[in-house]
N, C-alpha and C. Protein backbone atom coordinates (compact mmCIF):
# COMPACT_ATOMS: atom_id res chain seq x y z
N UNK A 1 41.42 99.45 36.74
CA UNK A 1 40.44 98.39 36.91
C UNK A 1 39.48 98.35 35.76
N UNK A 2 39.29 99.57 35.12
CA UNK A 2 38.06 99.45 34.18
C UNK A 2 38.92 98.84 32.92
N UNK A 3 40.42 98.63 32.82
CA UNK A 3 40.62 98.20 31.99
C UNK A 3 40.63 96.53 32.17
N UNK A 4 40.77 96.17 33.16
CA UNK A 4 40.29 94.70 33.22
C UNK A 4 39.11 94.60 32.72
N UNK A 5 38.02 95.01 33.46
CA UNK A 5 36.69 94.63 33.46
C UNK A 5 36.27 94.99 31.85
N UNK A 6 37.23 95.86 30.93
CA UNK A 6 37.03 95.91 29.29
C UNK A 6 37.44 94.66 29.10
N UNK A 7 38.55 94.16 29.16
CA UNK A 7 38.91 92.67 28.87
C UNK A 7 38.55 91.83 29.52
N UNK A 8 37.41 92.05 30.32
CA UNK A 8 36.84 90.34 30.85
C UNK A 8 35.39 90.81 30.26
N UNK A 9 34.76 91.88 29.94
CA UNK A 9 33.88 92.16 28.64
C UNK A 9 34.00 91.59 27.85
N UNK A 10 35.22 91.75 26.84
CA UNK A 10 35.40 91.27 25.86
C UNK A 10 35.54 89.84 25.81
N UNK A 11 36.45 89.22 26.73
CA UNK A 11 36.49 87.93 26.63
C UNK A 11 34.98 87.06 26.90
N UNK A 12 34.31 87.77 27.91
CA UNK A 12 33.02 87.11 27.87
C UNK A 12 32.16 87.17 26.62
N UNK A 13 32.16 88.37 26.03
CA UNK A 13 31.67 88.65 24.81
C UNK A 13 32.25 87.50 23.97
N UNK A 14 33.21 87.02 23.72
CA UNK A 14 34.04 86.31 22.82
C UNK A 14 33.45 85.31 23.07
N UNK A 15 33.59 84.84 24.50
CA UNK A 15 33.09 83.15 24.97
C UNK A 15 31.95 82.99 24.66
N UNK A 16 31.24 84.36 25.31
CA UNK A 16 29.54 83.78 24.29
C UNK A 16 29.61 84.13 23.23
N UNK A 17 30.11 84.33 22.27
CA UNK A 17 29.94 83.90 20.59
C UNK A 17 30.59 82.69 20.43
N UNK A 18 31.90 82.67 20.97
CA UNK A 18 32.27 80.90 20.78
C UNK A 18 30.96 80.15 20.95
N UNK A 19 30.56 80.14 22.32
CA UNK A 19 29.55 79.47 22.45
C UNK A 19 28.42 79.07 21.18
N UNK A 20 28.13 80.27 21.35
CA UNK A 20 27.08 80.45 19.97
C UNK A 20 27.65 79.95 18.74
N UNK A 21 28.18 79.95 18.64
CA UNK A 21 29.34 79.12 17.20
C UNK A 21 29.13 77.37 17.41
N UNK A 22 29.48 77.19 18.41
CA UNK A 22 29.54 76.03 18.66
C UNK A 22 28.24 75.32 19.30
N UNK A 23 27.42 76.19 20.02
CA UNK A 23 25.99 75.34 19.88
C UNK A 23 25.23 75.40 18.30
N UNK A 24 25.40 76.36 17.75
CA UNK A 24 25.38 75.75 16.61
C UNK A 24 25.61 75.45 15.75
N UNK A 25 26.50 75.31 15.43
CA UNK A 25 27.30 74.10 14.82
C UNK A 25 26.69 72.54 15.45
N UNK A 26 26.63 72.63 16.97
CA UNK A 26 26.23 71.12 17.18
C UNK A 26 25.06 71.29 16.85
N UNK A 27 24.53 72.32 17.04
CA UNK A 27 22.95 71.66 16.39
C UNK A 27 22.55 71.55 14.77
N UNK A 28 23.40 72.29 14.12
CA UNK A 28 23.37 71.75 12.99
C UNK A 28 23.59 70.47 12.66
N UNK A 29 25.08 69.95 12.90
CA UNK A 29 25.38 68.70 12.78
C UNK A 29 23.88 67.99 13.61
N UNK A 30 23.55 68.23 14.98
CA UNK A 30 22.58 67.06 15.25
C UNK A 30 21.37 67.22 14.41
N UNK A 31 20.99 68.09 13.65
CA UNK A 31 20.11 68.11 12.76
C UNK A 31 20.11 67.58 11.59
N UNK A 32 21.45 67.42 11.48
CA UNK A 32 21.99 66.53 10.30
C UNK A 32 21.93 65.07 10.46
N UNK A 33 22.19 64.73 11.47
CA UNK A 33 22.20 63.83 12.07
C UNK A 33 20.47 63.11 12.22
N UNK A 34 19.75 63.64 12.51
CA UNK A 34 18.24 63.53 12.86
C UNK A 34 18.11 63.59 11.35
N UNK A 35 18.21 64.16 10.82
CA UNK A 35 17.87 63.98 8.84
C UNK A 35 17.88 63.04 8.41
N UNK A 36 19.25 62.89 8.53
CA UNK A 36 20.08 61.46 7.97
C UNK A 36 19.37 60.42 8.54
N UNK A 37 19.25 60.29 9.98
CA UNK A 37 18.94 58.89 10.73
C UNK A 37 16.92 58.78 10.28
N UNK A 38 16.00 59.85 9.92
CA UNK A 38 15.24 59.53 9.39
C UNK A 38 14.87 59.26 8.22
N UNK A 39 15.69 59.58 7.47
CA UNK A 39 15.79 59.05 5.98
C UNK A 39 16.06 57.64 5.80
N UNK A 40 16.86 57.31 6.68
CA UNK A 40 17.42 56.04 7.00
C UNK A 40 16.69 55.13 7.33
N UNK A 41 15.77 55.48 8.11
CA UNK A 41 14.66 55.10 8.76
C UNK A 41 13.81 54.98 7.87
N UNK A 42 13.09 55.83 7.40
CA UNK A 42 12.27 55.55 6.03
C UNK A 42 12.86 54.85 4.92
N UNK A 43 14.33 54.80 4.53
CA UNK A 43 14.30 53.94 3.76
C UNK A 43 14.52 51.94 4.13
N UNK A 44 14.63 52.26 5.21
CA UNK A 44 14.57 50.50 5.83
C UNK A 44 13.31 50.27 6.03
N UNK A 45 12.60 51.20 6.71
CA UNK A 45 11.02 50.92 6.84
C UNK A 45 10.41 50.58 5.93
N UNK A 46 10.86 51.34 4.52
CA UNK A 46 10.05 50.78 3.51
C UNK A 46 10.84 49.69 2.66
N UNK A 47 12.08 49.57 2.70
CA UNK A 47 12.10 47.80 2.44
C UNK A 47 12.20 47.24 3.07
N UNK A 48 11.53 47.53 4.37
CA UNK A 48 10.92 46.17 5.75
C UNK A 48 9.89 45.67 4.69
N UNK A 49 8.72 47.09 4.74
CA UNK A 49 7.42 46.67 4.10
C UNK A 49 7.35 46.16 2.68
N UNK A 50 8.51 46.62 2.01
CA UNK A 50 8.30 45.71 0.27
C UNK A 50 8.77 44.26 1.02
N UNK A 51 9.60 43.84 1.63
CA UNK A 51 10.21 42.33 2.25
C UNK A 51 8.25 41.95 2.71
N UNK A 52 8.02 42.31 4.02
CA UNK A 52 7.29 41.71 4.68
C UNK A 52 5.31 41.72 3.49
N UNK A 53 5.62 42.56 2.25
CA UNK A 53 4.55 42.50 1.84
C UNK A 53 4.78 41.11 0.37
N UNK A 54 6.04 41.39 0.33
CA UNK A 54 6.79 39.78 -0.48
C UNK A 54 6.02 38.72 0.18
N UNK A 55 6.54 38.80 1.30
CA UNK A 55 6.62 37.18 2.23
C UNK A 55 5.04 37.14 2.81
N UNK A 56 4.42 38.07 2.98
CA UNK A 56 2.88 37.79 3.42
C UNK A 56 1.90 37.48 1.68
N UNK A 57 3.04 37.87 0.62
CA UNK A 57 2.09 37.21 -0.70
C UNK A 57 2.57 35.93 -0.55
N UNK A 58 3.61 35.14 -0.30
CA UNK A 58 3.85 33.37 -0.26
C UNK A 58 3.44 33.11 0.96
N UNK A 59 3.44 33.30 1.99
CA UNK A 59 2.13 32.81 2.84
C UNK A 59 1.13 32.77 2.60
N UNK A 60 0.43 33.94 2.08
CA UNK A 60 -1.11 33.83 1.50
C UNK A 60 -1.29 32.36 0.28
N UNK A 61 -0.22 32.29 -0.26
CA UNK A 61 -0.33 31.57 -1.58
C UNK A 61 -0.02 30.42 -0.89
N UNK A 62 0.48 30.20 -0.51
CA UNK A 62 1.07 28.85 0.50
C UNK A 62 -0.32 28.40 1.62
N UNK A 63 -0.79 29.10 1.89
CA UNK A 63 -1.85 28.63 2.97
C UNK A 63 -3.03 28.60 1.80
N UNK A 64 -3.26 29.27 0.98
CA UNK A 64 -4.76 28.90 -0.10
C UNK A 64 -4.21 27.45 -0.84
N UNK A 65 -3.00 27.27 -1.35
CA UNK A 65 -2.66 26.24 -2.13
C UNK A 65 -2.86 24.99 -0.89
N UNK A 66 -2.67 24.88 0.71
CA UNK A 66 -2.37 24.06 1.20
C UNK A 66 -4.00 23.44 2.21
N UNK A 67 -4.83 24.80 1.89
CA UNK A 67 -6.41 24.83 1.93
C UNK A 67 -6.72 23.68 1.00
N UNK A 68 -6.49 24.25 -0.56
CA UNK A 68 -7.08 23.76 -1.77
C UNK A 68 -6.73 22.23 -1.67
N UNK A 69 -5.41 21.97 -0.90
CA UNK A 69 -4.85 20.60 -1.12
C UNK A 69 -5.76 19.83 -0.47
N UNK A 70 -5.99 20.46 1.10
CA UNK A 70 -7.29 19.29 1.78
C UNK A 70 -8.56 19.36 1.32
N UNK A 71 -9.03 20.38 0.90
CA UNK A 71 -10.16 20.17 0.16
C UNK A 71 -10.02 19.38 -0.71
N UNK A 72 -9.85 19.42 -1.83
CA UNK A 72 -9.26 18.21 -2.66
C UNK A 72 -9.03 16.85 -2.12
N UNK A 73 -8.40 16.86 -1.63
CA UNK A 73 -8.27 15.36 -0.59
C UNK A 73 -9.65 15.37 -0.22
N UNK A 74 -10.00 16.03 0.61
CA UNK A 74 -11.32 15.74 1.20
C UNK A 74 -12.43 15.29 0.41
N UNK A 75 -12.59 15.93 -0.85
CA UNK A 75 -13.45 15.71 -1.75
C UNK A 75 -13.07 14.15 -2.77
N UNK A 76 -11.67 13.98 -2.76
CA UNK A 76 -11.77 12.92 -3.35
C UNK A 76 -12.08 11.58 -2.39
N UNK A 77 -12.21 12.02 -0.81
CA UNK A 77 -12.21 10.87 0.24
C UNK A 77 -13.68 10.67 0.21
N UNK A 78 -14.03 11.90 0.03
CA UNK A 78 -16.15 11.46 0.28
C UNK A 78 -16.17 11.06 -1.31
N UNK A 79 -15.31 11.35 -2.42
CA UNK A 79 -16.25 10.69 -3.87
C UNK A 79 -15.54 8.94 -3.25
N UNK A 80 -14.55 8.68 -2.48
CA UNK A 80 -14.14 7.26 -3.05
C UNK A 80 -15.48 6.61 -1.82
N UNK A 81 -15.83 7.13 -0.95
CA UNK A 81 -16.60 6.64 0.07
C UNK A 81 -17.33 6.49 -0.60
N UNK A 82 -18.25 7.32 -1.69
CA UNK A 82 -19.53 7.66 -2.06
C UNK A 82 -19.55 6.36 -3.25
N UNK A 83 -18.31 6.06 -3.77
CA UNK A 83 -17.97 4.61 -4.82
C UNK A 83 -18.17 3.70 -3.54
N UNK A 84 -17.45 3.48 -2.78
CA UNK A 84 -17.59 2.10 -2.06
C UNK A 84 -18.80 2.08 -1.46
N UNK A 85 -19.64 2.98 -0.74
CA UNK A 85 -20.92 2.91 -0.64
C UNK A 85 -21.61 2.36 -1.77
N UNK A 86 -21.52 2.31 -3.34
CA UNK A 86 -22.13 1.65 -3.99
C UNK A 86 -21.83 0.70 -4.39
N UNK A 87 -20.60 0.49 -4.54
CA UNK A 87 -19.87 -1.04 -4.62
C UNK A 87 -20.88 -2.08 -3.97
N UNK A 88 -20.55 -1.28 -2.35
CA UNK A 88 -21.06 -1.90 -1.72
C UNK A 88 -22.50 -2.96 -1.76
N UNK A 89 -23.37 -1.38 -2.05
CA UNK A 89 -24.89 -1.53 -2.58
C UNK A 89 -25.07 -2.85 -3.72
N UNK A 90 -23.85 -2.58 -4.59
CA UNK A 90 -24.10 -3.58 -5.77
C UNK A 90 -24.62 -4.83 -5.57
N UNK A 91 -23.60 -4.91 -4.65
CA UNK A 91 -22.53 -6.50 -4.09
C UNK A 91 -23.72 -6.81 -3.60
N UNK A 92 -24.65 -6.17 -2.36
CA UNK A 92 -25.83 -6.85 -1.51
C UNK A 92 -26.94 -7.01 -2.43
N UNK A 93 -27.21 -6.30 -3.47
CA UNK A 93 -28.25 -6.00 -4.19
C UNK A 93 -28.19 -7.50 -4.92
N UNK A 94 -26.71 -7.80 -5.82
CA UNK A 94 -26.26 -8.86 -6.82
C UNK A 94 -26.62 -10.48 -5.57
N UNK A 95 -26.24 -10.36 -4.53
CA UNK A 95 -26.28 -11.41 -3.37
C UNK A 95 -27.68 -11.64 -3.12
N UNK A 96 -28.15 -10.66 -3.20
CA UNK A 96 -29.76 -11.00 -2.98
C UNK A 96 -31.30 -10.78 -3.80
N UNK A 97 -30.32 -11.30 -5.65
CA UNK A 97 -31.25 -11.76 -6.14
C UNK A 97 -32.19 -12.93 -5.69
N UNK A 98 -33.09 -12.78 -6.79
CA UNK A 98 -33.82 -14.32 -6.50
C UNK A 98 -33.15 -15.26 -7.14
N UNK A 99 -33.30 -16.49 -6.71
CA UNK A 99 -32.31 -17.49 -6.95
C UNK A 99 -32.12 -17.64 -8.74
N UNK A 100 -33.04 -17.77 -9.61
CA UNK A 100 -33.38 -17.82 -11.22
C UNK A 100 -31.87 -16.38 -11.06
N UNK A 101 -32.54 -15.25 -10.79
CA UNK A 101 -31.63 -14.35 -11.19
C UNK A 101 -29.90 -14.38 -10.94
N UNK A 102 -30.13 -14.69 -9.61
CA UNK A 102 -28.42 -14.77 -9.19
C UNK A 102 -27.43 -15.93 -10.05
N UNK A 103 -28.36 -16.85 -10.09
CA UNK A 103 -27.47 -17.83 -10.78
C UNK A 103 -27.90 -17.72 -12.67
N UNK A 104 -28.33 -16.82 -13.15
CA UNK A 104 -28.21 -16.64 -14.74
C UNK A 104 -27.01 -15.57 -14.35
N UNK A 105 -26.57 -14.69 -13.26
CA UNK A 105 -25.47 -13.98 -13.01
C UNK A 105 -24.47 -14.68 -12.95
N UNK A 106 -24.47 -15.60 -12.32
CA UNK A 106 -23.33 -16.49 -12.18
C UNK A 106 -22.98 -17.27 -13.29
N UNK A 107 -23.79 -17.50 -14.32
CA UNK A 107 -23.78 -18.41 -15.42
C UNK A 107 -23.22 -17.57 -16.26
N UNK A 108 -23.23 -16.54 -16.63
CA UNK A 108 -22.57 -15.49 -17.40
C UNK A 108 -21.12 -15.47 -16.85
N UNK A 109 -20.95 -15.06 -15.38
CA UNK A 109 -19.72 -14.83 -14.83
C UNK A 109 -18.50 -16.51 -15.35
N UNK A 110 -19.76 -17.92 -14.99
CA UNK A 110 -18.55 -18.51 -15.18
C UNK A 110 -18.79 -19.16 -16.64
N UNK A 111 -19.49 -18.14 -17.38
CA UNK A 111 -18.84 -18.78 -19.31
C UNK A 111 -17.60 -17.63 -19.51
N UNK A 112 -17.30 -16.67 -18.87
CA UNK A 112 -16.36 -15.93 -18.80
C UNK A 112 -15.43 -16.12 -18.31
N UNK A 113 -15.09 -16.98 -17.38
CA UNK A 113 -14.13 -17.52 -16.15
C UNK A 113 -13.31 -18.57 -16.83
N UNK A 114 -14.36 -19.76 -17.56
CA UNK A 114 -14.26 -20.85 -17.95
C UNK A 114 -13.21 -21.37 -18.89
N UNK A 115 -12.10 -22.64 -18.72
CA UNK A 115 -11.35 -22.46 -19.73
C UNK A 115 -11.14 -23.82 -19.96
N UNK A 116 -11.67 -23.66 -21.35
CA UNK A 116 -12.25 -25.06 -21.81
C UNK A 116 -10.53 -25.78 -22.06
N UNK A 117 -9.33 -25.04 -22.20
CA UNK A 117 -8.15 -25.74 -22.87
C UNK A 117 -7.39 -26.32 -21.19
N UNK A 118 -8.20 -26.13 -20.06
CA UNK A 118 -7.41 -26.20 -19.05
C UNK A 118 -7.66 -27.91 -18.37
N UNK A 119 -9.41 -28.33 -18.94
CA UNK A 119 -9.86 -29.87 -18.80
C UNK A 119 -10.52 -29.80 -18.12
N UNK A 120 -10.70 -30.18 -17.23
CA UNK A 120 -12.08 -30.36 -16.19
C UNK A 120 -11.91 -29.86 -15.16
N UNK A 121 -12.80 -28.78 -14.83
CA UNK A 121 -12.96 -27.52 -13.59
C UNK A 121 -13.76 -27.91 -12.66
N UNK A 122 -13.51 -27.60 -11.39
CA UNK A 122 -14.41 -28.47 -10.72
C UNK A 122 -14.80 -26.67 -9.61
N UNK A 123 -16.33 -26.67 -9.23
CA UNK A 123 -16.90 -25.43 -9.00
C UNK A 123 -17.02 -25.59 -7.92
N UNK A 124 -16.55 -24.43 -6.52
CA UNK A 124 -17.31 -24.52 -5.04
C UNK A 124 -18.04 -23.09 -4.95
N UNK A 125 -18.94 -23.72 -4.36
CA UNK A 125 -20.09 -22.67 -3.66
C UNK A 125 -19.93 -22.15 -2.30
N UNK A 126 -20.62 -21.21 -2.06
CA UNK A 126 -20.88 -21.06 -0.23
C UNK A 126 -21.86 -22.11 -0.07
N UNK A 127 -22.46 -22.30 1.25
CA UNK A 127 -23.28 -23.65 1.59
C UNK A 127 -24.95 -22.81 0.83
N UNK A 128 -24.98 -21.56 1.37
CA UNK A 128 -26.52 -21.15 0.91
C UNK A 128 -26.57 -21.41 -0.31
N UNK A 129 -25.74 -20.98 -1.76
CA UNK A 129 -25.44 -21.16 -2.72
C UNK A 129 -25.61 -22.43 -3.46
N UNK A 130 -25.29 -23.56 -2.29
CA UNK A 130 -25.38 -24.93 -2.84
C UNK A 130 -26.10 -25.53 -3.18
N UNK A 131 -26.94 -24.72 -1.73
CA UNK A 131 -28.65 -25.53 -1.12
C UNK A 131 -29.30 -25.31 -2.46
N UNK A 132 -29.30 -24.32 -3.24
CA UNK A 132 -30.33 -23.38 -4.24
C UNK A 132 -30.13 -23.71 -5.32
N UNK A 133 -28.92 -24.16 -5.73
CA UNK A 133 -28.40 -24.16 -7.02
C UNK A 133 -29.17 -24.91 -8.38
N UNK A 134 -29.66 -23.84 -9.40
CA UNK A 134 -30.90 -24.04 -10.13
C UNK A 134 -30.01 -25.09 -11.60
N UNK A 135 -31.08 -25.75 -11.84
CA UNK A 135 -30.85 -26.24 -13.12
C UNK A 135 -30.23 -25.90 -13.80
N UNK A 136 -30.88 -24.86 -14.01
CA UNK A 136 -30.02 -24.03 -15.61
C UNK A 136 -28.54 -23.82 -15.23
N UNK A 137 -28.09 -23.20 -14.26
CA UNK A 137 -26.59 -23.57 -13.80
C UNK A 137 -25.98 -24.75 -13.68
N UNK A 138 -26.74 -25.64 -13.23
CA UNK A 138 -26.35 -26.93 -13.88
C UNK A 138 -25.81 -27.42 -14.97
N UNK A 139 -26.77 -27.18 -15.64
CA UNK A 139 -26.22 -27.46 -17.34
C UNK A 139 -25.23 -26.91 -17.82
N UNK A 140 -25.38 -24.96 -16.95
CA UNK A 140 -24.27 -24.29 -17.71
C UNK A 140 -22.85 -24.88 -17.52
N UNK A 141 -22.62 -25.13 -16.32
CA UNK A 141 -21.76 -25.92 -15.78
C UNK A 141 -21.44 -27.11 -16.46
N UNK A 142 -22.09 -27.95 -16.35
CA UNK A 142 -21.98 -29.20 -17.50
C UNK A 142 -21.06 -28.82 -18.92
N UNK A 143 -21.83 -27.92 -19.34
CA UNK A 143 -21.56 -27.99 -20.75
C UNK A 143 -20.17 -27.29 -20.97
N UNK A 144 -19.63 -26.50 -19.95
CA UNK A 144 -18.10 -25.82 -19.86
C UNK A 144 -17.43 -26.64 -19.33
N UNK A 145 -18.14 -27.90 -18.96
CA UNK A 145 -16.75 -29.33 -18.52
C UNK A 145 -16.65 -28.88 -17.36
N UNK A 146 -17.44 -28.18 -16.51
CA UNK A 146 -17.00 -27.53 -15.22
C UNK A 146 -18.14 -28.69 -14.41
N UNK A 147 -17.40 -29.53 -13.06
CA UNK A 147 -18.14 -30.14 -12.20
C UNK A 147 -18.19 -29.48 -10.39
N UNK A 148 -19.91 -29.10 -10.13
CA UNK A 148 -19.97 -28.63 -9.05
C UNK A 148 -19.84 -29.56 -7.64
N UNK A 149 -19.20 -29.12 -7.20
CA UNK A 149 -18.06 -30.01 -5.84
C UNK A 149 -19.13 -30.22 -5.23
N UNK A 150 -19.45 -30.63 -4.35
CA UNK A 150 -20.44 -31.35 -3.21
C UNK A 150 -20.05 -30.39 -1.83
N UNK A 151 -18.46 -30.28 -1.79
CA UNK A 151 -17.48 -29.68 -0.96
C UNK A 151 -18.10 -27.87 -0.77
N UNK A 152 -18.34 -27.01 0.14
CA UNK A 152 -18.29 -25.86 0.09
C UNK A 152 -17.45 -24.90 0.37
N UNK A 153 -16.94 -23.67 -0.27
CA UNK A 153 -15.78 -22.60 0.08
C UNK A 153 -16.57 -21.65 0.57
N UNK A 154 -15.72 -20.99 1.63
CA UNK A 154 -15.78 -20.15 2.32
C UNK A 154 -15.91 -18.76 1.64
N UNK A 155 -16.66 -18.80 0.79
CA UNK A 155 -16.98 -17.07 0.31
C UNK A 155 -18.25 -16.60 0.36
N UNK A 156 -19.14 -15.37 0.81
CA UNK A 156 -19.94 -14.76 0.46
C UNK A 156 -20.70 -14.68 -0.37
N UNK A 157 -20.35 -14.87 -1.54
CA UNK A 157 -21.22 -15.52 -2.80
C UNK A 157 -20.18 -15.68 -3.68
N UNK A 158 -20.76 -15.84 -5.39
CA UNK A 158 -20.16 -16.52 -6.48
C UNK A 158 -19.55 -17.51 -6.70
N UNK A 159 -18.30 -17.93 -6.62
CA UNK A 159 -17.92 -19.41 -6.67
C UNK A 159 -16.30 -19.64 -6.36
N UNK A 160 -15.92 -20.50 -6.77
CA UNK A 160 -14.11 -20.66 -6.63
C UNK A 160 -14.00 -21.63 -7.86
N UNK A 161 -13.73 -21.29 -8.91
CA UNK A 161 -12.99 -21.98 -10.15
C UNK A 161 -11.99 -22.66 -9.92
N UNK A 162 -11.57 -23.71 -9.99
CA UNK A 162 -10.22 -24.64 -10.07
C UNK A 162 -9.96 -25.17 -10.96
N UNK A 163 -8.92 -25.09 -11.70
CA UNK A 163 -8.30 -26.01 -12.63
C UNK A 163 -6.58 -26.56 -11.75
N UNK A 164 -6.92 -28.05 -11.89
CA UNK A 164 -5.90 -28.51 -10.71
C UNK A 164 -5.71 -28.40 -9.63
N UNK A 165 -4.20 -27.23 -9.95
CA UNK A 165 -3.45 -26.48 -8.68
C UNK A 165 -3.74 -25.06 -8.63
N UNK A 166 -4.88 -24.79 -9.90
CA UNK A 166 -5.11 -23.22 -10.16
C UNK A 166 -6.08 -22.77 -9.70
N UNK A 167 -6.21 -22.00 -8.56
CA UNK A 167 -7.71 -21.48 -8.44
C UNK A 167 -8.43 -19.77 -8.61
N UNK A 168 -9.38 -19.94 -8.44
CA UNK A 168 -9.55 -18.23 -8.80
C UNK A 168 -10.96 -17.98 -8.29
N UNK A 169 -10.96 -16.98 -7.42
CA UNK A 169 -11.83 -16.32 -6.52
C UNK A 169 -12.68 -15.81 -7.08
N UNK A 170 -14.28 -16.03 -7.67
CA UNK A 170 -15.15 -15.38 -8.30
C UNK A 170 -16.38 -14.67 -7.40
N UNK A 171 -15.57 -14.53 -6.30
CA UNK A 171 -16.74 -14.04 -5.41
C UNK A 171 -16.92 -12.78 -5.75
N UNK A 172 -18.34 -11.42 -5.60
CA UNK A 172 -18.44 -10.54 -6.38
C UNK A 172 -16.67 -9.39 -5.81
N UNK A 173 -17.16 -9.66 -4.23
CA UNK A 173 -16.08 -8.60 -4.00
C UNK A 173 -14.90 -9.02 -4.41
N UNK A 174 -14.01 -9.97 -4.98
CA UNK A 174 -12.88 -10.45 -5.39
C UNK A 174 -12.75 -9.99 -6.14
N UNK A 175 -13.94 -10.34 -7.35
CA UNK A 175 -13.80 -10.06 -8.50
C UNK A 175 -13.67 -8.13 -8.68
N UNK A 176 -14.66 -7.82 -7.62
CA UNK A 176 -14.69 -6.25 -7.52
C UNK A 176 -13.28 -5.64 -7.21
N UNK A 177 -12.85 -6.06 -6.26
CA UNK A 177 -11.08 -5.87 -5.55
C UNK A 177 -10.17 -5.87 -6.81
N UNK A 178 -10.11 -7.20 -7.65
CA UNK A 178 -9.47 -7.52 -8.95
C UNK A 178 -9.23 -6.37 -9.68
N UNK A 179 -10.60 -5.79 -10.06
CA UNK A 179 -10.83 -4.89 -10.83
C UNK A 179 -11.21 -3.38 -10.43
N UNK A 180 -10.80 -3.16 -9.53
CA UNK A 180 -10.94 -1.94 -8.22
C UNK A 180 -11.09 -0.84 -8.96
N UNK A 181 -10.02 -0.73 -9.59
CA UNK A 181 -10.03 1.08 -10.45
C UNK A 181 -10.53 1.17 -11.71
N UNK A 182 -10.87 0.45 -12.24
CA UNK A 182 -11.84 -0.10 -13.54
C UNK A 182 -13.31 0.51 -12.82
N UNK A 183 -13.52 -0.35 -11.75
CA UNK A 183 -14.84 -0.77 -11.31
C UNK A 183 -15.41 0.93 -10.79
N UNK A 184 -13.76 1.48 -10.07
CA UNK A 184 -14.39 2.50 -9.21
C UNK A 184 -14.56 4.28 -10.63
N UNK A 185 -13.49 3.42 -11.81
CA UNK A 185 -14.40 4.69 -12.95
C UNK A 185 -15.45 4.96 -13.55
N UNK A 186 -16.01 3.56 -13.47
CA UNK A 186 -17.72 3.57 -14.05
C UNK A 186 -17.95 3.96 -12.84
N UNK A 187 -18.36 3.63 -11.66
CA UNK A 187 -18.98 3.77 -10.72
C UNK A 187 -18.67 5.63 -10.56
N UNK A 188 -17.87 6.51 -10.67
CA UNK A 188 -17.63 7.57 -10.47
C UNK A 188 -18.38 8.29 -11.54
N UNK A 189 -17.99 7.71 -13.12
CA UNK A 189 -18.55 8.78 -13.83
C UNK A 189 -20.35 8.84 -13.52
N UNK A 190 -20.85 7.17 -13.58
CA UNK A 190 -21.94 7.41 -13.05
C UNK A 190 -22.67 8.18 -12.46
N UNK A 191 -21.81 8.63 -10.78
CA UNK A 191 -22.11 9.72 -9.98
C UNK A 191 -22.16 10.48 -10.06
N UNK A 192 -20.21 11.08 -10.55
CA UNK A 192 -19.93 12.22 -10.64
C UNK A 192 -19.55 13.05 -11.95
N UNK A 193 -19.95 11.89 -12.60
CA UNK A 193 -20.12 12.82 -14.11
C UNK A 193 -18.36 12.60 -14.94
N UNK A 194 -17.64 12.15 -14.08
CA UNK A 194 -15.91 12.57 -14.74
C UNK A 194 -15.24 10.82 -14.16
N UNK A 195 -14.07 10.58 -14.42
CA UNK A 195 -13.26 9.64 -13.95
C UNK A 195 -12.19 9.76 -13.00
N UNK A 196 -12.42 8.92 -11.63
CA UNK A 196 -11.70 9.33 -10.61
C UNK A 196 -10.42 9.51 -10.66
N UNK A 197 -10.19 10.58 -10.48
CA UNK A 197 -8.50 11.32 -10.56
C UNK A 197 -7.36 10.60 -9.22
């Protein structure tokens, strides 16, 4: 019997060193394994973070450029307001000279208008315009072959030039509209020192 129990000694002896062989061995390998898979790990982690620190610099740049864009807009919406607010101003200011003044304005406007090769121009007013209408516009009129209609047009102020079938709107805002982006670069540098972009 004691020679069994030598050979089931031994074999147990054997099995636990197999054992021992083979737990570690697996734990080597799983240590290898745990190495490997954190290396792995650190190296995706950190080109997660070079990717996600890429793409949070074109967002950043993308949201300041798309800031800068409405500001910009914004600023050019209050300078064009801040022009038509004076346009505006002009227009009431020019409308409500005194009569001598408005119409030496108008007398200028229509030796400029006037076209002596076209023959005889015939001039309409608004009705207030008509009521008032000073001498000296008279004459100016006269003497450019231009005759003031009896008839009144429907504008706000300045006049309506006709030759024939040709007519042309000299009212201030027409003339202002006509000349819109002309009108609105003086009026800007005025303000703002530069020409509206």
């Amino acid at each position: 019997m004691a020679g069994i129990e030598n050979i089931l000694s031994i074999i147990s002896s054997q099995q636990k060193q197999a054992e021992k062989t083979i737990i570690s061995s697996a734990e080597k390998k799983a240590d290898g394994i745990i190495t490997e898979g954190n290396e792995k790990a650190a190296k995706e982690y950190q080109e997660y973070l070079k990717k996600a620190k890429i793409q949070l610099a074109l967002d950043y740049d993308n949201a300041v450029s798309s800031v800068d864009a409405q500001m910009k807009r914004k600023a050019l919406a209050y300078k064009v307001k801040c022009i038509d607010n004076v346009i505006a101003k002009i227009i009431d200011k020019l409308d409500n000279l005194p009569d001598e003044e408005y119409f030496a304005v108008l007398s200028k406007l229509l030796s400029r208008k006037a076209d002596s090769d076209s023959g005889e121009g015939v001039l309409l007013l608004n009705k207030k315009d008509l009521s008032r209408v000073t001498e000296d516009f008279r004459t100016t009129a006269k003497k450019l072959n231009i005759e003031i209609s009896a008839e009144t047009a429907d504008i706000e102020n300045g006049f309506i030039l006709t030759y024939g079938l040709i007519s042309e709107n000299c009212s201030f805002r027409a003339i202002i509209e006509a000349e819109r982006d002309s009108v609105r670069d003086i009026v800007s540098r005025e303000l703002f020192g530069q020409v509206k972009k």
